[in-house]
Protein backbone atom coordinates (compact mmCIF):
# COMPACT_ATOMS: atom_id res chain seq x y z
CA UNK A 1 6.77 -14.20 -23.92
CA UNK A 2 7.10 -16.27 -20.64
CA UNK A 3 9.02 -13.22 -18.99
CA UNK A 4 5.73 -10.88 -19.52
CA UNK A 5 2.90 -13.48 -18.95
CA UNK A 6 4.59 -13.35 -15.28
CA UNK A 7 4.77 -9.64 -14.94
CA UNK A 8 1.20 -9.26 -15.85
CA UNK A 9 0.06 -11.98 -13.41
CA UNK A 10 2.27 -10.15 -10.89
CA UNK A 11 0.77 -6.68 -11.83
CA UNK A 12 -2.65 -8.17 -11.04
CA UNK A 13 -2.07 -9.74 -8.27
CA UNK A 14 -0.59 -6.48 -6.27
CA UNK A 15 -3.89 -4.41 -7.99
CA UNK A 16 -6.07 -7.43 -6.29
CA UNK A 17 -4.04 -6.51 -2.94
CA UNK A 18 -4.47 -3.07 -3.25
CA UNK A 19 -8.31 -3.33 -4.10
CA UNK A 20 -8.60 -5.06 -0.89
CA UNK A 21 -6.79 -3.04 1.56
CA UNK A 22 -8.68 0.25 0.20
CA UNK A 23 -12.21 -1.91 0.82
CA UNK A 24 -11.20 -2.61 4.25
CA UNK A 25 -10.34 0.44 5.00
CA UNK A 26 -6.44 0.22 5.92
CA UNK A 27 -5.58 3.17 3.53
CA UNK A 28 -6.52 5.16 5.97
CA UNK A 29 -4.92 3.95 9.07
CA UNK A 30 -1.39 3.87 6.79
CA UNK A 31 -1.64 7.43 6.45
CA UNK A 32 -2.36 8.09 10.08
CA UNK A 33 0.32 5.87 11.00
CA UNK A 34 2.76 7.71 8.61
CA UNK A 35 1.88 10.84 9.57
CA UNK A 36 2.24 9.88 13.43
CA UNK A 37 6.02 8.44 12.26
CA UNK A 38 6.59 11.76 10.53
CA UNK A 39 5.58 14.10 13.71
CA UNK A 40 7.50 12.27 15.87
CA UNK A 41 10.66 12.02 14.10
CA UNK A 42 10.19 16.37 13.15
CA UNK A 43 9.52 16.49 17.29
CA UNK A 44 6.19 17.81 17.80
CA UNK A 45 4.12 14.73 18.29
């Protein structure tokens, strides 16, 4: 009982996080950064 009381206080704490980031905006730089990381390792950027 203890074990899943944790997980689902854990689950809603990373949803919180993720809420967050996406109202600020960062999900967007992530995937420009990524996709920077990507081109550069491939050799074209």
């Amino acid at each position: 009982m203890k074990h899943s009381r944790v997980t689902l206080l854990l689950l809603l704490v990373s949803v919180l996080c993720l809420a967050v980031g996406a109202a600020q905006g960062q999900a967007a730089q992530v995937i420009a950064k990524s996709a920077r990381i990507c081109l550069e390792c491939i050799g074209i950027g």
